[in-house]
C-alpha atoms as a PDB file:
ATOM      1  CA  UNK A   1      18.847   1.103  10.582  1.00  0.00           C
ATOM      2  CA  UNK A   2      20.545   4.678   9.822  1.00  0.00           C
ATOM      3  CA  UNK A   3      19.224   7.983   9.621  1.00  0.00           C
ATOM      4  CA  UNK A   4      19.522  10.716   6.544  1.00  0.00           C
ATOM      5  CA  UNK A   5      18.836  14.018   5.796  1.00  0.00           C
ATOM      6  CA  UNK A   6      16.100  14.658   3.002  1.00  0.00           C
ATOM      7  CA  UNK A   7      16.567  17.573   0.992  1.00  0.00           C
ATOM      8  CA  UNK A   8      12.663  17.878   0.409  1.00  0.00           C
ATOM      9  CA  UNK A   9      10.020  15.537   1.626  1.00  0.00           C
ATOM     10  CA  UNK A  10       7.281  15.971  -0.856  1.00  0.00           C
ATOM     11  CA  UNK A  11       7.318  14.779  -4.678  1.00  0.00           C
ATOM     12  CA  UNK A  12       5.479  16.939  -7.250  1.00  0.00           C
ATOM     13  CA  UNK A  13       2.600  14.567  -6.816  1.00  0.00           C
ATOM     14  CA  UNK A  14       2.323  15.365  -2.702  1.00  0.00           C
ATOM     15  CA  UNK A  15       3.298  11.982  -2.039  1.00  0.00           C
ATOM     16  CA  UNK A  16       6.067  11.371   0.603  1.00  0.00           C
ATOM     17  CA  UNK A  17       7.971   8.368   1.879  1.00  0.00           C
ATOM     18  CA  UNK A  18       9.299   8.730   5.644  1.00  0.00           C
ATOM     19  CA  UNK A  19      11.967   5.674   5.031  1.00  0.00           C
ATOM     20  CA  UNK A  20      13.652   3.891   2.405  1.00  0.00           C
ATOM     21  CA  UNK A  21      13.670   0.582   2.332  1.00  0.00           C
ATOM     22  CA  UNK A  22      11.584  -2.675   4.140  1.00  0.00           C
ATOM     23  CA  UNK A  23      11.200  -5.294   7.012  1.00  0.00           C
ATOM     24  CA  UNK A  24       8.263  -6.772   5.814  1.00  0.00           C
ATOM     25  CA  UNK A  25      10.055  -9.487   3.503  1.00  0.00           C
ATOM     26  CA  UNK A  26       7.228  -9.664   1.433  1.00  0.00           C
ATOM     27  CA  UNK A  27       8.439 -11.820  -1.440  1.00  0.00           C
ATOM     28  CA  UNK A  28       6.919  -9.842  -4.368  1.00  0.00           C
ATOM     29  CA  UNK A  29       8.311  -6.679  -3.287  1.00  0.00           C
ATOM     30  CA  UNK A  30       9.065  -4.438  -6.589  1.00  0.00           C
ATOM     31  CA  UNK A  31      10.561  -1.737  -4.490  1.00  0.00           C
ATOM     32  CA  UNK A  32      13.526  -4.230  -4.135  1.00  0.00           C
ATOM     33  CA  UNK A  33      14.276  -3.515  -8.102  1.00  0.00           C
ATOM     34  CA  UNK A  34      17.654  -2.469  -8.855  1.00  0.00           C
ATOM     35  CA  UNK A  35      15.921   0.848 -10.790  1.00  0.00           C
ATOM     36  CA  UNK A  36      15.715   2.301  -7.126  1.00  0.00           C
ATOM     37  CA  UNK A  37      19.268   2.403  -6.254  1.00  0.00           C
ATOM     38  CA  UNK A  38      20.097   1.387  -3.231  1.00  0.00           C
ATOM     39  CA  UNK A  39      23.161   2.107  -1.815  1.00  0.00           C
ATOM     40  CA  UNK A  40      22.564  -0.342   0.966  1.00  0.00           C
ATOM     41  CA  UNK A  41      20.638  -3.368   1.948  1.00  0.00           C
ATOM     42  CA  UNK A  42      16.841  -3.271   1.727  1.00  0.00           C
ATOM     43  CA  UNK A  43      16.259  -4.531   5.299  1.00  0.00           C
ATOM     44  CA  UNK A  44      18.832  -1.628   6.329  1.00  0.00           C
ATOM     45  CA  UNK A  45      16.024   0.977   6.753  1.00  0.00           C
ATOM     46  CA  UNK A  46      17.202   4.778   6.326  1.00  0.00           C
ATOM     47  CA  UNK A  47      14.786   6.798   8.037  1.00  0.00           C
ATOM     48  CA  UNK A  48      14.235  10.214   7.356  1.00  0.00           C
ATOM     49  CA  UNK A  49      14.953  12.332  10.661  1.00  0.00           C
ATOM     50  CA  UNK A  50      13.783  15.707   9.063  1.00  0.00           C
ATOM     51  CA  UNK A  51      10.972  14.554   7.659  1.00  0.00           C
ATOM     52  CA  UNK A  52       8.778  16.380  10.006  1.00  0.00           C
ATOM     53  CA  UNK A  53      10.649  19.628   9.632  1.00  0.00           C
ATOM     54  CA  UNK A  54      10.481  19.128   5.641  1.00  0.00           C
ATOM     55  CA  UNK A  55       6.411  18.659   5.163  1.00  0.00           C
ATOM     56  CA  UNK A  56       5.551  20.943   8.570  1.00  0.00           C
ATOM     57  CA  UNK A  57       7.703  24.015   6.047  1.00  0.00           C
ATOM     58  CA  UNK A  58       6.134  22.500   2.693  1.00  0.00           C
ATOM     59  CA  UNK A  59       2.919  22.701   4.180  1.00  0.00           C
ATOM     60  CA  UNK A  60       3.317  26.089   4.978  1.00  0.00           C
ATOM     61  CA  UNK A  61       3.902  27.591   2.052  1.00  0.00           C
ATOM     62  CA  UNK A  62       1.309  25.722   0.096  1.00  0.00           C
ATOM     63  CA  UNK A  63      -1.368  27.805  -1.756  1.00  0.00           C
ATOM     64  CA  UNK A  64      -4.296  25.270  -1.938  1.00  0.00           C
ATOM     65  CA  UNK A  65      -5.098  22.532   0.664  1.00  0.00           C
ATOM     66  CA  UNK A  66      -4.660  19.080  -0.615  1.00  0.00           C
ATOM     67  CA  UNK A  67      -4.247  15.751   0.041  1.00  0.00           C
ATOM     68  CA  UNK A  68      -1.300  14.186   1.535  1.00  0.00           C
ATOM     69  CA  UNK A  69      -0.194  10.386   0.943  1.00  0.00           C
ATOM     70  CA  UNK A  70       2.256   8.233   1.958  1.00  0.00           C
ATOM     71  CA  UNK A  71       3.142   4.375   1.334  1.00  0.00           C
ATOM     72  CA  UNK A  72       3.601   4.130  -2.077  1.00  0.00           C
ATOM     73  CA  UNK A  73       6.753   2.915  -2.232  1.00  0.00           C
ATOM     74  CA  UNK A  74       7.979   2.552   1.741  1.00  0.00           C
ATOM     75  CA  UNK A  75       5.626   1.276   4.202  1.00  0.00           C
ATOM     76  CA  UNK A  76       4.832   4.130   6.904  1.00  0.00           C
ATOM     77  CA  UNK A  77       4.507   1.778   9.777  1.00  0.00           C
ATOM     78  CA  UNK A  78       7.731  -0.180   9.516  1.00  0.00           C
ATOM     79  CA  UNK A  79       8.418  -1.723  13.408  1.00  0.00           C
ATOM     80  CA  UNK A  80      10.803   1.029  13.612  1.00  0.00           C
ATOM     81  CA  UNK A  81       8.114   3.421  13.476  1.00  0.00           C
ATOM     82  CA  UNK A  82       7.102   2.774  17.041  1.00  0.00           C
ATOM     83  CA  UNK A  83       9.719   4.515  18.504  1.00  0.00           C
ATOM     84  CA  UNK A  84      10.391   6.819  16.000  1.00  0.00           C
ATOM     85  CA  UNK A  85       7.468   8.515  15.501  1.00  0.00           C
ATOM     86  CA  UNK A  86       8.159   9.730  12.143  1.00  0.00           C
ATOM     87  CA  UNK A  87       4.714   9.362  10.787  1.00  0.00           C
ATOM     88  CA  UNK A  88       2.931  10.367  13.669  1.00  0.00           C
ATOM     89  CA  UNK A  89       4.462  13.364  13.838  1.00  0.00           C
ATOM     90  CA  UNK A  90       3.706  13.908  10.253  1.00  0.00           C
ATOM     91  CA  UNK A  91       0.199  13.459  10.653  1.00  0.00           C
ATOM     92  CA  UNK A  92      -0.011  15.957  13.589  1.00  0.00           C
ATOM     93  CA  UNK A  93       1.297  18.274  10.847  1.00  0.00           C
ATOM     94  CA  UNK A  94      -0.833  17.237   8.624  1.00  0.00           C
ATOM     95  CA  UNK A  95      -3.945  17.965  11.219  1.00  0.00           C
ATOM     96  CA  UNK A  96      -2.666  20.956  12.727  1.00  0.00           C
ATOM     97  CA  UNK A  97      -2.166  22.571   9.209  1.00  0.00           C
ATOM     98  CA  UNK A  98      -5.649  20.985   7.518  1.00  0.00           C
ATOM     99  CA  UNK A  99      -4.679  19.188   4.761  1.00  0.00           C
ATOM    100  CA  UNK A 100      -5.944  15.551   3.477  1.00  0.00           C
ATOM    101  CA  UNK A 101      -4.094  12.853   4.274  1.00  0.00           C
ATOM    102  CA  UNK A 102      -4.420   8.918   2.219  1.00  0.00           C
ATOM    103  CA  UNK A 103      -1.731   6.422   4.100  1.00  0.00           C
ATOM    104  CA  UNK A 104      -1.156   2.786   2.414  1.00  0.00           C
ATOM    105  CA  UNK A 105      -0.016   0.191   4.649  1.00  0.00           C
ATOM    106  CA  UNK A 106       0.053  -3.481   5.831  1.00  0.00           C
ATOM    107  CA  UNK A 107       0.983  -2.921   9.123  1.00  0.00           C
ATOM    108  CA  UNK A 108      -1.751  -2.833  12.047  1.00  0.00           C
ATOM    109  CA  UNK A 109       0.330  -0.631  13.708  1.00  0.00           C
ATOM    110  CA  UNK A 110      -1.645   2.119  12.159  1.00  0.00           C
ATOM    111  CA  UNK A 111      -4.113   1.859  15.115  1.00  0.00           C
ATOM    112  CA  UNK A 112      -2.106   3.846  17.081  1.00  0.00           C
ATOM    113  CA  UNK A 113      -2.601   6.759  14.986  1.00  0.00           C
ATOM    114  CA  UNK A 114      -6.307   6.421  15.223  1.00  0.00           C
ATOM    115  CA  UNK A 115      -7.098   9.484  17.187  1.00  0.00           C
ATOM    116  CA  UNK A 116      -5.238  11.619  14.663  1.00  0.00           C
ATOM    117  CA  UNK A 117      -6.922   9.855  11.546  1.00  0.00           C
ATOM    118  CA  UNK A 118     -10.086  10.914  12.972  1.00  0.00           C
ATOM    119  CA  UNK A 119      -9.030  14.244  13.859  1.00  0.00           C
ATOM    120  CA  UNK A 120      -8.268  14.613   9.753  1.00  0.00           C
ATOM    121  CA  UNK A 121     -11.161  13.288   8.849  1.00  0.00           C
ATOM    122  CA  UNK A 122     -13.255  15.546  10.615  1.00  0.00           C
ATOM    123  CA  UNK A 123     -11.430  18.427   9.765  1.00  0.00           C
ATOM    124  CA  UNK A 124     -10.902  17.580   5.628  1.00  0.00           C
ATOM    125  CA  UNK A 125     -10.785  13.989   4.655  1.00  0.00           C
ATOM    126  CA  UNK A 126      -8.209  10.703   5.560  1.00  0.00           C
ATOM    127  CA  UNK A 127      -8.316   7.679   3.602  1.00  0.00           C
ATOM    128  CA  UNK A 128      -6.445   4.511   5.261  1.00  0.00           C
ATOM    129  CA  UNK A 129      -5.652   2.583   2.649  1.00  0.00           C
ATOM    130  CA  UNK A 130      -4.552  -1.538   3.248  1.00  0.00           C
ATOM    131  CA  UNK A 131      -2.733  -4.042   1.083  1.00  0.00           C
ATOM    132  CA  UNK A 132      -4.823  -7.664   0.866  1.00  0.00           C
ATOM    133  CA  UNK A 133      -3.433 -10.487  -1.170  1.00  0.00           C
ATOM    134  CA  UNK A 134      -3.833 -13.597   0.136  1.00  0.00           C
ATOM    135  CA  UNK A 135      -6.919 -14.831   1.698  1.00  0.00           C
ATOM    136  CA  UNK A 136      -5.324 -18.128   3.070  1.00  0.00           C
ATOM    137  CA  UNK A 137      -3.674 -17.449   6.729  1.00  0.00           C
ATOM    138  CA  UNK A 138      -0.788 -20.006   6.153  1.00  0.00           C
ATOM    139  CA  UNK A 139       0.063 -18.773   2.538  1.00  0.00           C
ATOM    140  CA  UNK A 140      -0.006 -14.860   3.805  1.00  0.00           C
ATOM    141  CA  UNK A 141       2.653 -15.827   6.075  1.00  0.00           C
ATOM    142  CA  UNK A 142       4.586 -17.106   2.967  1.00  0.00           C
ATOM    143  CA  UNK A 143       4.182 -14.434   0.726  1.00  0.00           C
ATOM    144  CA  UNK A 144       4.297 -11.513   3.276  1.00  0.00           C
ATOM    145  CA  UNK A 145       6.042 -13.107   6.338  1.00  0.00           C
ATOM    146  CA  UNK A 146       6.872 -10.332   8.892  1.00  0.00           C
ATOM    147  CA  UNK A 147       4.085  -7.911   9.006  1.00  0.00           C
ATOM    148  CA  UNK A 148       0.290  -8.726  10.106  1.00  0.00           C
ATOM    149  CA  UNK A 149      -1.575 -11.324   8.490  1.00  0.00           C
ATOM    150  CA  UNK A 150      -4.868 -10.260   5.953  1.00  0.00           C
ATOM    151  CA  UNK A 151      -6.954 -11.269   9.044  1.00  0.00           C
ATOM    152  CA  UNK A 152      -5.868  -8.681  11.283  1.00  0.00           C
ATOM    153  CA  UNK A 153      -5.916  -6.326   8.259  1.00  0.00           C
ATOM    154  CA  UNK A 154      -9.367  -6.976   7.780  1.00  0.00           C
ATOM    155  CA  UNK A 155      -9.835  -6.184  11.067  1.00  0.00           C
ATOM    156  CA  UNK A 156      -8.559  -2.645  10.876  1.00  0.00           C
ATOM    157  CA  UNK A 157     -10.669  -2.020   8.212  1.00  0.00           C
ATOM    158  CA  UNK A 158     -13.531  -2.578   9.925  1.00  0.00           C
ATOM    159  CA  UNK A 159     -11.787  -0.566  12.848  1.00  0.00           C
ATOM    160  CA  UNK A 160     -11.789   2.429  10.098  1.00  0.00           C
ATOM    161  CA  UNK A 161     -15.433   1.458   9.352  1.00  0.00           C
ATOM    162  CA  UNK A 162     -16.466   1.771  12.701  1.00  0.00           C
ATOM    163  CA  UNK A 163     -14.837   5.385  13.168  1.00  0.00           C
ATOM    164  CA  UNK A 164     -16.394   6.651  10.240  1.00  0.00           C
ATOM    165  CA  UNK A 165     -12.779   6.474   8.625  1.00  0.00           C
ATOM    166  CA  UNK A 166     -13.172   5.699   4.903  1.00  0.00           C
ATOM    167  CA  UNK A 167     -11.021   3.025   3.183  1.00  0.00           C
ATOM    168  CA  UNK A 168      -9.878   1.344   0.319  1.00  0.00           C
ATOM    169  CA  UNK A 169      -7.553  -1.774  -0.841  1.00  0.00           C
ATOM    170  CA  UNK A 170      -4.765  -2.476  -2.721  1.00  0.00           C
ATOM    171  CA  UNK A 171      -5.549  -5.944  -4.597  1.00  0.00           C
ATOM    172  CA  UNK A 172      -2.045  -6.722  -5.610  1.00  0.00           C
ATOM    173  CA  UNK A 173      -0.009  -9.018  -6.626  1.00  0.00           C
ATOM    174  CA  UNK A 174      -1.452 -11.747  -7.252  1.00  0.00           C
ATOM    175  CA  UNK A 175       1.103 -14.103  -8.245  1.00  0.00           C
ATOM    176  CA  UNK A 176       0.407 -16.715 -11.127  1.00  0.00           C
ATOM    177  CA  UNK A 177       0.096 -20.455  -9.765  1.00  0.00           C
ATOM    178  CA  UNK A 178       0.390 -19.131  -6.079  1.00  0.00           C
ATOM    179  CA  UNK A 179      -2.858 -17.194  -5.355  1.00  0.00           C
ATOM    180  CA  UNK A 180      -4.192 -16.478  -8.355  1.00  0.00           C
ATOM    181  CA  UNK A 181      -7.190 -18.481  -7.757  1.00  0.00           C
ATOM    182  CA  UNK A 182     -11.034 -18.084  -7.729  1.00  0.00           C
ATOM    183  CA  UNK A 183     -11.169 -18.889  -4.152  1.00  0.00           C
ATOM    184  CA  UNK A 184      -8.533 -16.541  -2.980  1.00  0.00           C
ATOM    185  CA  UNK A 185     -10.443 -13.490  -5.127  1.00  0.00           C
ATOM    186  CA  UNK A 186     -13.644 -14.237  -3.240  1.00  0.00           C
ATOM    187  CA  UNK A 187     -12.472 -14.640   0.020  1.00  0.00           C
ATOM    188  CA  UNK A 188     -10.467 -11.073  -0.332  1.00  0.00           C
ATOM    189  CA  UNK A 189     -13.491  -9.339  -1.711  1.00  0.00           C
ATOM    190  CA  UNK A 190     -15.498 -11.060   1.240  1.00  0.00           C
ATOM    191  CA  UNK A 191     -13.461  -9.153   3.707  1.00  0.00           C
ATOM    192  CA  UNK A 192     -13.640  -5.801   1.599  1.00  0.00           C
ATOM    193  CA  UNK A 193     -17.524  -6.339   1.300  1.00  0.00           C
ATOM    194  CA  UNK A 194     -17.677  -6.565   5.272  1.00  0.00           C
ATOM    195  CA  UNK A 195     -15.643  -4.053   5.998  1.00  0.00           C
ATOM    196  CA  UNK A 196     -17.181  -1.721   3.556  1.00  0.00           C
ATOM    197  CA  UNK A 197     -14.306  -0.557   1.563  1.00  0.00           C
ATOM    198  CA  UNK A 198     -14.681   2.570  -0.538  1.00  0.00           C
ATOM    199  CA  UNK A 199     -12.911   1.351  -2.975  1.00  0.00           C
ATOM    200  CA  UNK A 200     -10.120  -1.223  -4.881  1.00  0.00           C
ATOM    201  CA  UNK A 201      -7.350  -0.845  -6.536  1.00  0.00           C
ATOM    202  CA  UNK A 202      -6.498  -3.919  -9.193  1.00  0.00           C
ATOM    203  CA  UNK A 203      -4.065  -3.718 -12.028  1.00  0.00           C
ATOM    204  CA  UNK A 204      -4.819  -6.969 -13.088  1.00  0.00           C
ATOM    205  CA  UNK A 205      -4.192 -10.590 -11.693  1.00  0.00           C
ATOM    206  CA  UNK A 206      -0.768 -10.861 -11.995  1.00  0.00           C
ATOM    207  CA  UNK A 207       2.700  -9.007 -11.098  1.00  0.00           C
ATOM    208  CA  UNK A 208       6.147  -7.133 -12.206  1.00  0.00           C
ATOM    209  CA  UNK A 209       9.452  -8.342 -12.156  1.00  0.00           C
ATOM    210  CA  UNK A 210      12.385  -6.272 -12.990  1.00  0.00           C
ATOM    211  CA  UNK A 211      16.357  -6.739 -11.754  1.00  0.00           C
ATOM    212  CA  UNK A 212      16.955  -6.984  -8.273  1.00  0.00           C
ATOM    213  CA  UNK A 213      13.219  -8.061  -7.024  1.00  0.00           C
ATOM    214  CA  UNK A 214      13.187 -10.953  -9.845  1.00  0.00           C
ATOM    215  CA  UNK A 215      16.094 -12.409  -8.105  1.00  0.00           C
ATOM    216  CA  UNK A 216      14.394 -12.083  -4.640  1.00  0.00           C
ATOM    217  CA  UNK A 217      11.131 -13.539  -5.973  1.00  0.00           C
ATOM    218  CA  UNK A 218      12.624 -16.609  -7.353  1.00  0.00           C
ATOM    219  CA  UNK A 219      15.001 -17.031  -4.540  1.00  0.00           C
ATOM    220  CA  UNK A 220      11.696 -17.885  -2.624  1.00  0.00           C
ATOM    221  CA  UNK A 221       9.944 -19.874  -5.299  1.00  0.00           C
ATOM    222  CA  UNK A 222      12.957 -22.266  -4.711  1.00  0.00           C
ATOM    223  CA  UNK A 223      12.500 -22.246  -0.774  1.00  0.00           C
ATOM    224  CA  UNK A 224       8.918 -22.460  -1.033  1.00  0.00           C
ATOM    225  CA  UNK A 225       7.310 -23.588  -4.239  1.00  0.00           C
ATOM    226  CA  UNK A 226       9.686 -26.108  -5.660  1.00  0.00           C
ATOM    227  CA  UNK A 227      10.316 -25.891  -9.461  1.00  0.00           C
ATOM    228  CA  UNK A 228       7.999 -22.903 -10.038  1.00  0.00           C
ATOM    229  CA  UNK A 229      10.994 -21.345 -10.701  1.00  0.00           C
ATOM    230  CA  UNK A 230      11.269 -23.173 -13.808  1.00  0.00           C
ATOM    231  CA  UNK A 231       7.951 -22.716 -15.120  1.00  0.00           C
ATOM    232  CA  UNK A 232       8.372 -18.578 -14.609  1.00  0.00           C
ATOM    233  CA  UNK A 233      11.397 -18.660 -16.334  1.00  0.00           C
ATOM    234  CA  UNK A 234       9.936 -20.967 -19.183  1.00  0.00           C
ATOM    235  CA  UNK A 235       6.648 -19.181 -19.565  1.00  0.00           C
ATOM    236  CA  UNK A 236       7.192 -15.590 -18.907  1.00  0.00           C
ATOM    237  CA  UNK A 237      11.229 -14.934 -19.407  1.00  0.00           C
ATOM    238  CA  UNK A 238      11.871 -11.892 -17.933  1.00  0.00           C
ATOM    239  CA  UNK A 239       9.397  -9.973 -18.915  1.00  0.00           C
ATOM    240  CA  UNK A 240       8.264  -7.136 -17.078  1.00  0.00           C
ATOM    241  CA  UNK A 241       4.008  -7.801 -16.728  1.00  0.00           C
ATOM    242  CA  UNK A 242       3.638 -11.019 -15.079  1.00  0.00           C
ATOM    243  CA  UNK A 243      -0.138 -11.927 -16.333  1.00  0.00           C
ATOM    244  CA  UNK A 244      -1.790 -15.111 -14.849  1.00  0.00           C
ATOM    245  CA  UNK A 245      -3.724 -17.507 -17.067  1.00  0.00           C
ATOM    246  CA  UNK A 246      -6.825 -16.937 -15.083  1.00  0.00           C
ATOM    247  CA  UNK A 247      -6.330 -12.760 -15.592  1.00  0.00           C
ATOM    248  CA  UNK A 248      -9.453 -12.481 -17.585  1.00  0.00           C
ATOM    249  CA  UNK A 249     -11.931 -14.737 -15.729  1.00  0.00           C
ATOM    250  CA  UNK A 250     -10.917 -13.706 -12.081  1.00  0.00           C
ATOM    251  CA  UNK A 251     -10.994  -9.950 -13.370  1.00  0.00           C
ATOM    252  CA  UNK A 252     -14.574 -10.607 -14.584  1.00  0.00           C
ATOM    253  CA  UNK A 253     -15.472 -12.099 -11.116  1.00  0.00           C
ATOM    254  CA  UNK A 254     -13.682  -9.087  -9.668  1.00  0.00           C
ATOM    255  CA  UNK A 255     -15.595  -6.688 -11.900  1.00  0.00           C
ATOM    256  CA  UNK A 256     -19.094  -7.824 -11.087  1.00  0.00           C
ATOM    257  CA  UNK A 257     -18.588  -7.754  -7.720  1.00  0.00           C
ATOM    258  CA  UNK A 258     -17.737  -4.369  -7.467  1.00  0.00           C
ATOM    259  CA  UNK A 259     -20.588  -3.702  -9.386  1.00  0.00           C
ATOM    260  CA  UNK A 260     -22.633  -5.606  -7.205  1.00  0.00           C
ATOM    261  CA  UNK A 261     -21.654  -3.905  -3.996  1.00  0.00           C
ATOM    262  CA  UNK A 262     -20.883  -0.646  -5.126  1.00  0.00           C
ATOM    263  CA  UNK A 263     -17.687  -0.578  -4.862  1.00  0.00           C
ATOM    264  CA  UNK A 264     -15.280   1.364  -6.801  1.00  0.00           C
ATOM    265  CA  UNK A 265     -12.916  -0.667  -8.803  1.00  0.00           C
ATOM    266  CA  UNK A 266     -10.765   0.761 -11.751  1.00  0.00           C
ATOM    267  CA  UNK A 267      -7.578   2.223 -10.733  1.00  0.00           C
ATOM    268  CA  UNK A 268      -8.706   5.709 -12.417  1.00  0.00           C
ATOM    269  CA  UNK A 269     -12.127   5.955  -9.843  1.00  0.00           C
ATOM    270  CA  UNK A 270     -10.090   4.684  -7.099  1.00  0.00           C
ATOM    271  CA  UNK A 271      -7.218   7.616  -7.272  1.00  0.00           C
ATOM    272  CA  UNK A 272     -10.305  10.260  -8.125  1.00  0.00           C
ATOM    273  CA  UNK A 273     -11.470   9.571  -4.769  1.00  0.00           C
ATOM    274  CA  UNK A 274      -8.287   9.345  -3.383  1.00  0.00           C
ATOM    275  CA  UNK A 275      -7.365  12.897  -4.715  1.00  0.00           C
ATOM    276  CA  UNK A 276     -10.603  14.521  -3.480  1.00  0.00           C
ATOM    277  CA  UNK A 277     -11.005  17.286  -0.874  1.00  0.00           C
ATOM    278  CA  UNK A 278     -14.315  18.024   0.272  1.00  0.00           C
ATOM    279  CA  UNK A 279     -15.470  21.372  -0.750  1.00  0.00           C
ATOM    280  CA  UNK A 280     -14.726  24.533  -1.509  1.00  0.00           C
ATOM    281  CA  UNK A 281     -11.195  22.957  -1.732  1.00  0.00           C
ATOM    282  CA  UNK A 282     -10.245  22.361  -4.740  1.00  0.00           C
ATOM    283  CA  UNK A 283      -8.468  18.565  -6.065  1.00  0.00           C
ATOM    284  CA  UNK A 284      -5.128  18.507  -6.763  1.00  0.00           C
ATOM    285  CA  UNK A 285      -3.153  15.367  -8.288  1.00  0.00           C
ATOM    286  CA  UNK A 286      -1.658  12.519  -5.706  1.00  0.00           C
ATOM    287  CA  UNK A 287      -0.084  10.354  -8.181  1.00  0.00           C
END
């Protein structure tokens, strides 16, 4: 772990990333990909030590309220986040100066931020935001095999749930002969149903490859899944879209379930709810 100094903090989009780079060793990961460039390894996390001093001045000098997100592309609550306190103190900031805030994580760690989750929500709006991709205990610790199982993320949704925090998940990847099944969809949209999600966020049943997290990716097919390896290579090359055979049925179950509960489920509602301020505020673009 090493620290740098960020020239600015938030993107164009008002979407900021804390640290660079991942412990979770989830095998999928695209943020691995070689189009990222990084200068050093992936488990080497760089952590932003003026982040707080970047948003607390961007903040300031904003014109409109808005809403503030983090996790697209570097988990928030890496382990090193406990005693660094990075994104803690950027939702104090984020509090004390009224804006929005929508956090995506896997990490349960996000409990300890609780109190100040609430505090944004009562004062504009906070959205925690979880990743869920493997219903199956054993195979979670697999796929995503040093962060929290989808068990114990399930139960921090319903944590949200029952602190009026809303929530919504990220149903992605879902990698072709690996948990692209019919019983892993509905026992992932079980938990969502119970825990009352506002919304989720599918692509599509399958996953990206590019250089750098290809290599990753198969690396564990051969540790894992013996001679899946080969059939990736033979049926999808290196294509970029990795679409499962099953895309179009699962995404029909998927579909009319949402439906059924009311839940929102196209990528486009999803980030319209994500973007929203309560009023008179008025909505400005996350992503």
């Amino acid at each position: 772990m090493h620290k740098i100094e960020a020239k600015t903090i938030l993107s164009a989009e008002n979407g900021m990333n804390v640290y660079r780079g991942c412990t979770h060793g989830c095998i999928y990961c695209d943020s691995r990909s070689e189009c990222y460039q990084f200068t050093h390894s992936f488990e080497d996390i760089a952590y932003k030590e003026n982040a707080p001093a970047l948003l607390e001045r961007a903040l300031r000098t904003k014109r409109r309220k808005c809403m503030i997100g983090t996790g697209s592309m570097c988990d928030p609550y890496l382990p090193a986040e406990r005693e660094l306190l990075l994104t803690r103190r950027c939702l104090e900031l984020i509090a004390q100066y009224d804006f929005g805030a929508a956090v995506l994580t896997k990490s349960d760690l996000i409990l300890r931020d609780l109190d100040l989750l609430r505090q944004i929500n009562t004062q504009q709006k906070a959205v925690v935001q979880m990743t869920l991709t493997t219903f199956d205990e054993d195979l979670c610790r697999i796929l995503e095999p040093n962060v929290c199982t989808t068990e114990r993320r399930f139960r921090v949704l319903q944590t949200m749930r029952e602190n009026g925090i809303p929530t919504v998940v990220w149903l992605c990847p879902l990698l072709p002969y690996i948990n692209d099944t019919e019983e892993n969809l509905r026992g992932i949209l079980q938990y969502c149903i119970e825990a009352g999600v506002r919304g989720i966020v599918c692509f599509g049943i399958g996953m990206t490859l590019r250089a750098g997290s290809r290599e990753y990716f198969f690396s564990a097919l051969d540790r894992h899944f013996p001679g899946l390896r080969q059939r990736y290579a033979h049926e999808f090359g290196t294509a970029y879209e990795i679409v499962s055979p099953q895309h179009t049925r699962l995404m029909r179950i998927f579909h009319d379930t949402c439906e059924t509960h009311g839940i929102l489920h196209t990528p486009e509602q999803c980030f319209a709810y994500l973007n929203e301020l309560p009023e008179p505020f008025e909505q400005l673009t996350l992503w």
